[in-house]
PDB file of N, CA and C in Angstrom:
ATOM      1  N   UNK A   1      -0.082  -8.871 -17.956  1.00  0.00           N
ATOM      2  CA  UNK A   1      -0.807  -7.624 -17.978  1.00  0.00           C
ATOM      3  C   UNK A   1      -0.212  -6.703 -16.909  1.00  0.00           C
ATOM      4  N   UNK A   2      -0.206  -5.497 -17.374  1.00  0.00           N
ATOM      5  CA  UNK A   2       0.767  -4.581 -16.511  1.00  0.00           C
ATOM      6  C   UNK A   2      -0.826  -3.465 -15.703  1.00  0.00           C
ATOM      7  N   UNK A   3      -0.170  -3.265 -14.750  1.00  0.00           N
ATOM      8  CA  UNK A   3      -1.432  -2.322 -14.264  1.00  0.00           C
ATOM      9  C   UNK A   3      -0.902  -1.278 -13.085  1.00  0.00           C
ATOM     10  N   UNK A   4      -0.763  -0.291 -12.512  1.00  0.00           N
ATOM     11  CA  UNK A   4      -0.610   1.184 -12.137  1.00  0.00           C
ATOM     12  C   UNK A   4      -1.387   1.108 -10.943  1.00  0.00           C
ATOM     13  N   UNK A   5      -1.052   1.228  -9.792  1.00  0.00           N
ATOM     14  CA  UNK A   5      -2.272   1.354  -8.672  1.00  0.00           C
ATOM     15  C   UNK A   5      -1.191   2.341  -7.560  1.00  0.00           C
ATOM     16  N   UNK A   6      -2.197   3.185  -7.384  1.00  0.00           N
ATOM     17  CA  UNK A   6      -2.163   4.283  -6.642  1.00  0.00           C
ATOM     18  C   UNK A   6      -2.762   4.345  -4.979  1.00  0.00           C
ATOM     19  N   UNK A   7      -1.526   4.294  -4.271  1.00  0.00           N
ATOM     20  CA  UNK A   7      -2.020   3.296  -2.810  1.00  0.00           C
ATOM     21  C   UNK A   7      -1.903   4.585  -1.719  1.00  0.00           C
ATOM     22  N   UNK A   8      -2.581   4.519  -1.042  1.00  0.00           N
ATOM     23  CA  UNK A   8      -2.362   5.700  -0.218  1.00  0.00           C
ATOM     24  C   UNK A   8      -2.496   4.999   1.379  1.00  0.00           C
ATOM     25  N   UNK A   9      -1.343   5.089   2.257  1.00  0.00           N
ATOM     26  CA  UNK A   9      -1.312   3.884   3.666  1.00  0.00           C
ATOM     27  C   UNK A   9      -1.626   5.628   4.772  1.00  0.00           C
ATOM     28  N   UNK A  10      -1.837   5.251   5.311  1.00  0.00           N
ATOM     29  CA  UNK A  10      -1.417   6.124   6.940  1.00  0.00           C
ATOM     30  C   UNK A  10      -0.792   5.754   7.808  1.00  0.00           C
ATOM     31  N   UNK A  11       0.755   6.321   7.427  1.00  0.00           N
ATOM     32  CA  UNK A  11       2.187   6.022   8.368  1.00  0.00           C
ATOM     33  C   UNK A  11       1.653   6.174  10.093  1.00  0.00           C
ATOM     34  N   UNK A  12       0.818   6.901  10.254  1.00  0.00           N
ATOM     35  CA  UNK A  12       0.621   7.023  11.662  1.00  0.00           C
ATOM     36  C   UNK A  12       0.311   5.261  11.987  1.00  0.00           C
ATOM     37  N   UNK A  13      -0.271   4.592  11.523  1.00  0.00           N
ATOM     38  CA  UNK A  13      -0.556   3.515  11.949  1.00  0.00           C
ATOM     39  C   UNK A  13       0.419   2.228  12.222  1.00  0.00           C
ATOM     40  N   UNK A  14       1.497   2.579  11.038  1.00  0.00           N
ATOM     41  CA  UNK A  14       3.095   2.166  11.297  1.00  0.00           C
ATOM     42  C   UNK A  14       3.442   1.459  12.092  1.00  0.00           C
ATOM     43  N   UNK A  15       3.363   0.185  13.186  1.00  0.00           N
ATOM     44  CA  UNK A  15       4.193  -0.148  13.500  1.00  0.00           C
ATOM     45  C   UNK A  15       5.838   0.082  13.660  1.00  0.00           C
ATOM     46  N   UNK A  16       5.959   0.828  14.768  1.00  0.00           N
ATOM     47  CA  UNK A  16       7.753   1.307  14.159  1.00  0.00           C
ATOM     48  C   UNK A  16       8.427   0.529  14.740  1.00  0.00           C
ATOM     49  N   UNK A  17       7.936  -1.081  15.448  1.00  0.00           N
ATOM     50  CA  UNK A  17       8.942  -1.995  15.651  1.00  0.00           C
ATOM     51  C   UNK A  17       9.191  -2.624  14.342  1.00  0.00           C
ATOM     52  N   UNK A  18       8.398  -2.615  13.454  1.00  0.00           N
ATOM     53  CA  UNK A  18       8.393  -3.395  11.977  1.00  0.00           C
ATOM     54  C   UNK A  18       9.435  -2.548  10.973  1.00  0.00           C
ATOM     55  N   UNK A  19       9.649  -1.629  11.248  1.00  0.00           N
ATOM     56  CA  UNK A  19      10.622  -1.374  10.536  1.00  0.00           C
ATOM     57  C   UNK A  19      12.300  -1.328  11.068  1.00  0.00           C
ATOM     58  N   UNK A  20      12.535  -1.570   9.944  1.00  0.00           N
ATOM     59  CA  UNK A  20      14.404  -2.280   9.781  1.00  0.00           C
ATOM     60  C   UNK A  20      14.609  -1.023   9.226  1.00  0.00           C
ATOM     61  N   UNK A  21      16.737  -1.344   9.841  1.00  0.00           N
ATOM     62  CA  UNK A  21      17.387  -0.338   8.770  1.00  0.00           C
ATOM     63  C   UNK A  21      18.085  -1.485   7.674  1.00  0.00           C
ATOM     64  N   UNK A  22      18.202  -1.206   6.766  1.00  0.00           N
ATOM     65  CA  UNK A  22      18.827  -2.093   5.701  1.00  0.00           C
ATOM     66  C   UNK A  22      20.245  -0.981   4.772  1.00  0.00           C
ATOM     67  N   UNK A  23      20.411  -1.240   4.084  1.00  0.00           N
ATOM     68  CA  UNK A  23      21.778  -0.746   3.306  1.00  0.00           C
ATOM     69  C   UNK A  23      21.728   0.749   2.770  1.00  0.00           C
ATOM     70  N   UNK A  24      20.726   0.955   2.385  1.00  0.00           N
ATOM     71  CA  UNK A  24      20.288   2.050   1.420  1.00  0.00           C
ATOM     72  C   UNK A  24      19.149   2.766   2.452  1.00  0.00           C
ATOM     73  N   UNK A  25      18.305   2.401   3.426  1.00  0.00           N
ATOM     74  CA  UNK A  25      17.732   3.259   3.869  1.00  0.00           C
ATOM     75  C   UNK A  25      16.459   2.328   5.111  1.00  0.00           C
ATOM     76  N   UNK A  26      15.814   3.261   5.595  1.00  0.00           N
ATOM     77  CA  UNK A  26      14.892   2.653   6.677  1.00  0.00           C
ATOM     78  C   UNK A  26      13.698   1.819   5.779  1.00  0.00           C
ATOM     79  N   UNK A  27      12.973   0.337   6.229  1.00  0.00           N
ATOM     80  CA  UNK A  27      12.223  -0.067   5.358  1.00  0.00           C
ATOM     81  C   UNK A  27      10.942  -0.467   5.838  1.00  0.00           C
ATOM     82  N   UNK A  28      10.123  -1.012   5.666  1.00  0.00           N
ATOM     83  CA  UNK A  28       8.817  -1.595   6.398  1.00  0.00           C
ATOM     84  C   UNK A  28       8.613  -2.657   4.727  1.00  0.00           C
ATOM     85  N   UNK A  29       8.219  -3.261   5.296  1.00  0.00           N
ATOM     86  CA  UNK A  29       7.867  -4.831   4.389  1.00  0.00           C
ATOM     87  C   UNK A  29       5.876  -4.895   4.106  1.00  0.00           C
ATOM     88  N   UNK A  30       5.508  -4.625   3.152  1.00  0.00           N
ATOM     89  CA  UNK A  30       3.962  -4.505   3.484  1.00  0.00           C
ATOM     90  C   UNK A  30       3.661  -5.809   2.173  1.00  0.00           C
ATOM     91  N   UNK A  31       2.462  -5.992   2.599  1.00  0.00           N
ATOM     92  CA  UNK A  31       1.820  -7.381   1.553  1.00  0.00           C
ATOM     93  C   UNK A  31       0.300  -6.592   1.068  1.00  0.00           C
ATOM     94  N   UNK A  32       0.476  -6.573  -0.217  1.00  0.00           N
ATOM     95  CA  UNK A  32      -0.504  -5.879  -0.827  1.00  0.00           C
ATOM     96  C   UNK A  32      -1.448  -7.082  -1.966  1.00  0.00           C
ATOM     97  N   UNK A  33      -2.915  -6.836  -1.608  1.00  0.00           N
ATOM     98  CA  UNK A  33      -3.461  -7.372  -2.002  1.00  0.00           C
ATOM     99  C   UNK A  33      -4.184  -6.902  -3.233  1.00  0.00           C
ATOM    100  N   UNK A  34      -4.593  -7.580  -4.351  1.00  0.00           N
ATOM    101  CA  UNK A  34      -5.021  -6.478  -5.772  1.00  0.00           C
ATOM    102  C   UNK A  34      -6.698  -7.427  -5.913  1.00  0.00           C
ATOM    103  N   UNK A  35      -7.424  -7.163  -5.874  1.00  0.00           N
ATOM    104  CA  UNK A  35      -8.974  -7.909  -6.177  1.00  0.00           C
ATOM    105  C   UNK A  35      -9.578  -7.311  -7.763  1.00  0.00           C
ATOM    106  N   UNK A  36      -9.992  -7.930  -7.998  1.00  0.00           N
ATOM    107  CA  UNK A  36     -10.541  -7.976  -9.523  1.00  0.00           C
ATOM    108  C   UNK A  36     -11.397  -6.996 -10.051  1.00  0.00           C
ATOM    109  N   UNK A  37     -12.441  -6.955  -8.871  1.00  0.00           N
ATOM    110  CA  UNK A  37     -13.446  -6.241  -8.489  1.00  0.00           C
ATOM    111  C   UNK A  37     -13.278  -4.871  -7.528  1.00  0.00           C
ATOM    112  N   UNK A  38     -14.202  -3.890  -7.777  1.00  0.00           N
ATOM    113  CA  UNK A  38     -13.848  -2.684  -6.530  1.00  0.00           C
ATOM    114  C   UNK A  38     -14.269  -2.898  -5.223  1.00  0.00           C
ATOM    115  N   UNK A  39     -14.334  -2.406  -4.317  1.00  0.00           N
ATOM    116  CA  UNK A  39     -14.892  -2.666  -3.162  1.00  0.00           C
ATOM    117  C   UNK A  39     -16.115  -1.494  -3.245  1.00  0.00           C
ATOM    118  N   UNK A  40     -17.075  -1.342  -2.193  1.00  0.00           N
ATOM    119  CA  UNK A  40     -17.988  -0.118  -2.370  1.00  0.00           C
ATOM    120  C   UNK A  40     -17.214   0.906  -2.791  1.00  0.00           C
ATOM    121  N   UNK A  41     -15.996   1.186  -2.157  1.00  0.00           N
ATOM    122  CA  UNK A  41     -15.080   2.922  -1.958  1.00  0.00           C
ATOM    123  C   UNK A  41     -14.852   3.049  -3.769  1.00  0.00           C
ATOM    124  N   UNK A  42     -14.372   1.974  -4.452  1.00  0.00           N
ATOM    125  CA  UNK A  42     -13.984   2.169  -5.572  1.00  0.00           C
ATOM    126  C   UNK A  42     -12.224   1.824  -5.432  1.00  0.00           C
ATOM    127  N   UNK A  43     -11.941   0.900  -4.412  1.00  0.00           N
ATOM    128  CA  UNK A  43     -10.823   0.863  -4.060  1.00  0.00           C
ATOM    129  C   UNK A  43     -10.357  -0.590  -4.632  1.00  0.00           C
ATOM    130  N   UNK A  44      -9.470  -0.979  -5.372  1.00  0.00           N
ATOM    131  CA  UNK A  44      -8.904  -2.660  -5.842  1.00  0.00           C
ATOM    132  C   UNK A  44      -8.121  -3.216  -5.343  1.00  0.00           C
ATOM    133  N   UNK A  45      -7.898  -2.464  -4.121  1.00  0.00           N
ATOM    134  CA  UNK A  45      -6.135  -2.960  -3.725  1.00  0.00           C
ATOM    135  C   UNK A  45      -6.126  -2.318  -1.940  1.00  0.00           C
ATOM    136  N   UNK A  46      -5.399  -3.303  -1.060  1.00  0.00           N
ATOM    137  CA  UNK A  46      -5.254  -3.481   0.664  1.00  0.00           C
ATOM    138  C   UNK A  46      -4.154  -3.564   0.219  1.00  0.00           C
ATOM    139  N   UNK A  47      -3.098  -2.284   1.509  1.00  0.00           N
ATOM    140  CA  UNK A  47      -2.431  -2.791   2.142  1.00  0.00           C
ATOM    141  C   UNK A  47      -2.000  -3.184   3.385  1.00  0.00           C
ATOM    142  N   UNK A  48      -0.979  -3.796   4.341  1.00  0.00           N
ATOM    143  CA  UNK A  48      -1.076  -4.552   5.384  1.00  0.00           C
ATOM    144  C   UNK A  48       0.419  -4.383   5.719  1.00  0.00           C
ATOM    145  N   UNK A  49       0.749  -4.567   6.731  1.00  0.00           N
ATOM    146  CA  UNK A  49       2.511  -4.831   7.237  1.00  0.00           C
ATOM    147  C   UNK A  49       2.442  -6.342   7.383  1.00  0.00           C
ATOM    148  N   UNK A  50       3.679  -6.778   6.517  1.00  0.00           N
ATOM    149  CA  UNK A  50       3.768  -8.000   6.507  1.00  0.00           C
ATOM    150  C   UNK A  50       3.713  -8.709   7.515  1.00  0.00           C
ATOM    151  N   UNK A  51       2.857  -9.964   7.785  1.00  0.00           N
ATOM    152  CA  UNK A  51       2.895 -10.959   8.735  1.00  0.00           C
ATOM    153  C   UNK A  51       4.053 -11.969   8.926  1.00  0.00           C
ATOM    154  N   UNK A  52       4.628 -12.703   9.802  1.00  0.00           N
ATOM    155  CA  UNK A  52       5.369 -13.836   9.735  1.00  0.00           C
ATOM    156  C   UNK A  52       4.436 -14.926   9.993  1.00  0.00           C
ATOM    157  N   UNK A  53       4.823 -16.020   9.693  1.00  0.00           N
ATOM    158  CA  UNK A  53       4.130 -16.982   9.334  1.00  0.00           C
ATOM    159  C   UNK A  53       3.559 -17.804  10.605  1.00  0.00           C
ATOM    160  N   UNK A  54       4.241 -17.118  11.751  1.00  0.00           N
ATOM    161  CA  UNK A  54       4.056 -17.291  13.173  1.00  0.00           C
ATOM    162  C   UNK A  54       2.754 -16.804  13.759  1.00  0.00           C
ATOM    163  N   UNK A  55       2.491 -15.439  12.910  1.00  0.00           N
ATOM    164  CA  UNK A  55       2.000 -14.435  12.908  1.00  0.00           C
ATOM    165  C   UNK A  55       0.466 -15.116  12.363  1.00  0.00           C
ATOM    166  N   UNK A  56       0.384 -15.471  11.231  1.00  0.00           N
ATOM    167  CA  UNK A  56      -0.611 -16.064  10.302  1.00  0.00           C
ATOM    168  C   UNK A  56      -1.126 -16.976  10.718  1.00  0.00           C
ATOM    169  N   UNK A  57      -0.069 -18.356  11.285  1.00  0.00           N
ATOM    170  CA  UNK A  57      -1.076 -19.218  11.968  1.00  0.00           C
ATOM    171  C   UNK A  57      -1.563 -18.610  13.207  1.00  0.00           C
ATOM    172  N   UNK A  58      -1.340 -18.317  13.953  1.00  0.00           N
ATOM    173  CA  UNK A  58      -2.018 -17.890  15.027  1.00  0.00           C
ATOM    174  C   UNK A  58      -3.326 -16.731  14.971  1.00  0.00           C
ATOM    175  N   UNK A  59      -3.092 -16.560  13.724  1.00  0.00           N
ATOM    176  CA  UNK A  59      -4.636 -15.870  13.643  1.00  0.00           C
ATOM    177  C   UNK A  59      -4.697 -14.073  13.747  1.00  0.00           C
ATOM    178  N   UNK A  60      -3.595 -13.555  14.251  1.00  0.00           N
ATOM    179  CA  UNK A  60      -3.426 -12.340  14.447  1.00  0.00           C
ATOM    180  C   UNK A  60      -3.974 -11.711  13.163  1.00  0.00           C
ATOM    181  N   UNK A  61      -4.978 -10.547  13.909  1.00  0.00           N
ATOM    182  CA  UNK A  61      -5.212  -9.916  13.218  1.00  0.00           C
ATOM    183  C   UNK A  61      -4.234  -8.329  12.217  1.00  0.00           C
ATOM    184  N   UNK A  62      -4.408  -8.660  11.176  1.00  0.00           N
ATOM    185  CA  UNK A  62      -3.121  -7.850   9.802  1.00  0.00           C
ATOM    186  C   UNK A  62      -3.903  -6.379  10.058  1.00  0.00           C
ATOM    187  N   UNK A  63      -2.593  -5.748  10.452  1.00  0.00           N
ATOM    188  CA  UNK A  63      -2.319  -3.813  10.497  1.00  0.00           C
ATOM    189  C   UNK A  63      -2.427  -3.555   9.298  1.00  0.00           C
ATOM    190  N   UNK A  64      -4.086  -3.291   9.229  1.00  0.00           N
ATOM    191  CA  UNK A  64      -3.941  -2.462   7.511  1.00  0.00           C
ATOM    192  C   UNK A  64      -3.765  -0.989   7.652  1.00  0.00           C
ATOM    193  N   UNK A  65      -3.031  -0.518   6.440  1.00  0.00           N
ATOM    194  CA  UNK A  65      -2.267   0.420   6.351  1.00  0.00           C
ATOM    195  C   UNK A  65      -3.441   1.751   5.396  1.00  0.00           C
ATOM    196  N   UNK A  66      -3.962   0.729   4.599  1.00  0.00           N
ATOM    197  CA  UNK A  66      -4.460   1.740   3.632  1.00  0.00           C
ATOM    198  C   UNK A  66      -5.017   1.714   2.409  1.00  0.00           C
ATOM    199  N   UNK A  67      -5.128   2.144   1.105  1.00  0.00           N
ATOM    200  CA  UNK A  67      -6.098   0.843   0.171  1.00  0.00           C
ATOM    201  C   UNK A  67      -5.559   1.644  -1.034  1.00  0.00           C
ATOM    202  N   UNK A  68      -5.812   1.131  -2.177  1.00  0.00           N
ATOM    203  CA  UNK A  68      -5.549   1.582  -3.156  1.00  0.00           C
ATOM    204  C   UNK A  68      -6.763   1.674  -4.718  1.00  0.00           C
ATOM    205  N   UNK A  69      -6.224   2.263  -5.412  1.00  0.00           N
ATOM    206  CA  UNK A  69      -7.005   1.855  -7.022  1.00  0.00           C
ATOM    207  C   UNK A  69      -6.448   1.792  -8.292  1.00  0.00           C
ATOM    208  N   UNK A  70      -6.565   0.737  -9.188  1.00  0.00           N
ATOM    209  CA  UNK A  70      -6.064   0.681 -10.257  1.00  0.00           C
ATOM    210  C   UNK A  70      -6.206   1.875 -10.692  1.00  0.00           C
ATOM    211  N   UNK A  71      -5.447   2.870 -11.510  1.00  0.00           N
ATOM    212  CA  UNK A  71      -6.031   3.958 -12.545  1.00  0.00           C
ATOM    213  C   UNK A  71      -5.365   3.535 -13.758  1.00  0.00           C
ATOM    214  N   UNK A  72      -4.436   2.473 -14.271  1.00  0.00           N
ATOM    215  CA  UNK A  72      -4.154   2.351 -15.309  1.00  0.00           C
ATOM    216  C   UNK A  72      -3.698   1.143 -15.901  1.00  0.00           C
ATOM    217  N   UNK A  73      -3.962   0.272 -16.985  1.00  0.00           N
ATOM    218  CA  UNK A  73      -3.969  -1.272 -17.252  1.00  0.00           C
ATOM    219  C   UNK A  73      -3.712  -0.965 -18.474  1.00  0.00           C
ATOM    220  N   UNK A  74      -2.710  -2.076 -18.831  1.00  0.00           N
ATOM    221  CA  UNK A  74      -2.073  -2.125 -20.351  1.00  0.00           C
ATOM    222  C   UNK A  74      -2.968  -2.854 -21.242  1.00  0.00           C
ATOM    223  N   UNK A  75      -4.191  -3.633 -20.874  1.00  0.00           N
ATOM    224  CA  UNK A  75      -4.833  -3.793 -21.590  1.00  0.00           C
ATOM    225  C   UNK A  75      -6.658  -3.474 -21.943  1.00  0.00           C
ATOM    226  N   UNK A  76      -6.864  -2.254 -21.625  1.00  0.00           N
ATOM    227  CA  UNK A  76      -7.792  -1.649 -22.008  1.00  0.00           C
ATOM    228  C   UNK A  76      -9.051  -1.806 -21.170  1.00  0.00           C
ATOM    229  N   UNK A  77      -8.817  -3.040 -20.156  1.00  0.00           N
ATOM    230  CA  UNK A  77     -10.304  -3.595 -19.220  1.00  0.00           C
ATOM    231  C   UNK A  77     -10.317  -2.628 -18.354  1.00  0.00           C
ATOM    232  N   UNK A  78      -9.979  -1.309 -18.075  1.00  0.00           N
ATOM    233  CA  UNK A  78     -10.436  -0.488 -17.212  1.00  0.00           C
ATOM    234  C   UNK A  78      -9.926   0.935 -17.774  1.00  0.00           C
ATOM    235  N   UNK A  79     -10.851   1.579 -18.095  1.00  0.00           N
ATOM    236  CA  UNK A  79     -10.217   3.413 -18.626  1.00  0.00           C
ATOM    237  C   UNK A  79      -8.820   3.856 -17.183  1.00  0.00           C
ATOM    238  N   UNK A  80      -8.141   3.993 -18.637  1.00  0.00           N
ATOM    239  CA  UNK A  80      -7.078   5.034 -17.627  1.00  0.00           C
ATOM    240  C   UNK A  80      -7.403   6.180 -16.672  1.00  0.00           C
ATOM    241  N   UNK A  81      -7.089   6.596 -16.051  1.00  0.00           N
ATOM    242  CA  UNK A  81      -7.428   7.566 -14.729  1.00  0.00           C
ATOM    243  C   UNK A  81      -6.161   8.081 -14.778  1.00  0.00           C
ATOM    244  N   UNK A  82      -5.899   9.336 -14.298  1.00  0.00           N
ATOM    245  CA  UNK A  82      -4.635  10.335 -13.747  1.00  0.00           C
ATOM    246  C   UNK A  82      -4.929  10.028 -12.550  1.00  0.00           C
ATOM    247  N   UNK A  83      -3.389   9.248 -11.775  1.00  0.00           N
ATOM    248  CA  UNK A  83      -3.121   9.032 -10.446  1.00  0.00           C
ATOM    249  C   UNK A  83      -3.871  10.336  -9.568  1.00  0.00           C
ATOM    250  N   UNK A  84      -3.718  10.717  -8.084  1.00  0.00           N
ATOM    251  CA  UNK A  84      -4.081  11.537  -7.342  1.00  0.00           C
ATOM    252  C   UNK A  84      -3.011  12.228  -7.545  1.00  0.00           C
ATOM    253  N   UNK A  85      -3.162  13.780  -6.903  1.00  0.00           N
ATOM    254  CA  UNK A  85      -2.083  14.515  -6.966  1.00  0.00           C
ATOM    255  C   UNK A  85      -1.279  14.087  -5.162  1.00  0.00           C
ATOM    256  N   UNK A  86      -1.860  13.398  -4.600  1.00  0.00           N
ATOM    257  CA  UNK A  86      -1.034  13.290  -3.299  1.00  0.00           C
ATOM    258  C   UNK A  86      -0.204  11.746  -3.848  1.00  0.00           C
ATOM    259  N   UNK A  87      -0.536  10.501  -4.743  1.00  0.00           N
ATOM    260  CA  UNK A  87       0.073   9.788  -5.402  1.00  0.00           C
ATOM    261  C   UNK A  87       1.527  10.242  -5.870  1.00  0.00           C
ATOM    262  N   UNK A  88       1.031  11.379  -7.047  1.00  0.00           N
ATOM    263  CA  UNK A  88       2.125  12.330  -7.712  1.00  0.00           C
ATOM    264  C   UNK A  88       3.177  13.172  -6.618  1.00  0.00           C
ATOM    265  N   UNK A  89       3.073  12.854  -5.820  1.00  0.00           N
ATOM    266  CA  UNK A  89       3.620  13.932  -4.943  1.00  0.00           C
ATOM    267  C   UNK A  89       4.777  12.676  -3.672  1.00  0.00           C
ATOM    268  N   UNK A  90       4.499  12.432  -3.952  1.00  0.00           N
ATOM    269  CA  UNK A  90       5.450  10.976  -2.870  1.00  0.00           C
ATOM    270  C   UNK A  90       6.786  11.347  -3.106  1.00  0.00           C
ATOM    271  N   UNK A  91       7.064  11.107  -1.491  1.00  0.00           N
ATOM    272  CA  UNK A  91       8.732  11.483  -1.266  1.00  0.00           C
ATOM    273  C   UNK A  91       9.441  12.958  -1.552  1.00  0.00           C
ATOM    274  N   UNK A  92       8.047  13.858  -2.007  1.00  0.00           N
ATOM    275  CA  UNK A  92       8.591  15.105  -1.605  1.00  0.00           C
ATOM    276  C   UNK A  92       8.627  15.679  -0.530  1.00  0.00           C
ATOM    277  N   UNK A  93       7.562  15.540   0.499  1.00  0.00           N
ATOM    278  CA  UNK A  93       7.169  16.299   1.702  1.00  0.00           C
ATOM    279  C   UNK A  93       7.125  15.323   2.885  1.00  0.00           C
ATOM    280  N   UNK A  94       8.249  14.676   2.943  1.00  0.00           N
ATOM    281  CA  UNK A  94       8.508  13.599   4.503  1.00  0.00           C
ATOM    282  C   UNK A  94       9.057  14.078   5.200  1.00  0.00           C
ATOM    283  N   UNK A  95       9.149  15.510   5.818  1.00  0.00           N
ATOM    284  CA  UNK A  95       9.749  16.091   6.561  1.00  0.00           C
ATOM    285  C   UNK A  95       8.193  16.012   7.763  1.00  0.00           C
ATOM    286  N   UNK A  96       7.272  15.665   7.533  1.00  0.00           N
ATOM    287  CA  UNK A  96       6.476  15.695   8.897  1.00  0.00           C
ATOM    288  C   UNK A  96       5.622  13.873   9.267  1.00  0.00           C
ATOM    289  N   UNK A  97       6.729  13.100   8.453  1.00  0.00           N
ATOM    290  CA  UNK A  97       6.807  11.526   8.969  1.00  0.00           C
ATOM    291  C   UNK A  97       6.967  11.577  10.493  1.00  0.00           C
ATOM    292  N   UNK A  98       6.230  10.897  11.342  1.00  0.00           N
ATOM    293  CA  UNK A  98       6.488  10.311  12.465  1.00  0.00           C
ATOM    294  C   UNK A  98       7.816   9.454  12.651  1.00  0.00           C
ATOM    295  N   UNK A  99       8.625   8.994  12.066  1.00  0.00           N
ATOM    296  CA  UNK A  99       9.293   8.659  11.845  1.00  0.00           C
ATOM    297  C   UNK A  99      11.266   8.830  11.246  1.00  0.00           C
TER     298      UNK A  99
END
């Protein structure tokens, strides 16, 4: 089952030791979680900057970034939704990234 989720993080919160440069461009590694159910907000989906496993056992508490919502599923268990227009809009206006 294919499904569309529209995540919105706040870079201010960024960790900017967590991000690498790699081949093609600057990256951050995030672990996104999808739940079945909404939360109160109407939100299905956490994201987080990835932990190391160093990280996990020891209990540290995960830099969430920001949350998301399904708006669209290939099989009919949730009405389609039109993404946000700040969704629609990604990677045009990163000229005022902290980063």
């Amino acid at each position: 089952m294919s499904k569309l989720i529209a995540l919105s993080i706040d870079v201010n919160k960024i960790n900017k030791e967590r991000l690498y440069q790699g081949q093609k461009g600057k990256y951050l590694n995030l672990t996104v979680a999808l739940n079945d159910e909404p939360d109160q907000y109407g939100n299905h989906a956490s994201a987080w900057e990835e932990q190391t496993k160093e990280e996990r056992e020891a209990g540290q508490q995960k830099n969430y970034l920001g949350n998301g919502k399904v708006f669209w599923t290939d099989n009919g268990s949730s009405q389609p939704q039109q993404a946000s227009q700040s969704s629609q809009n990604l990677g045009q206006d990163d000229d005022d990234l902290p980063f």
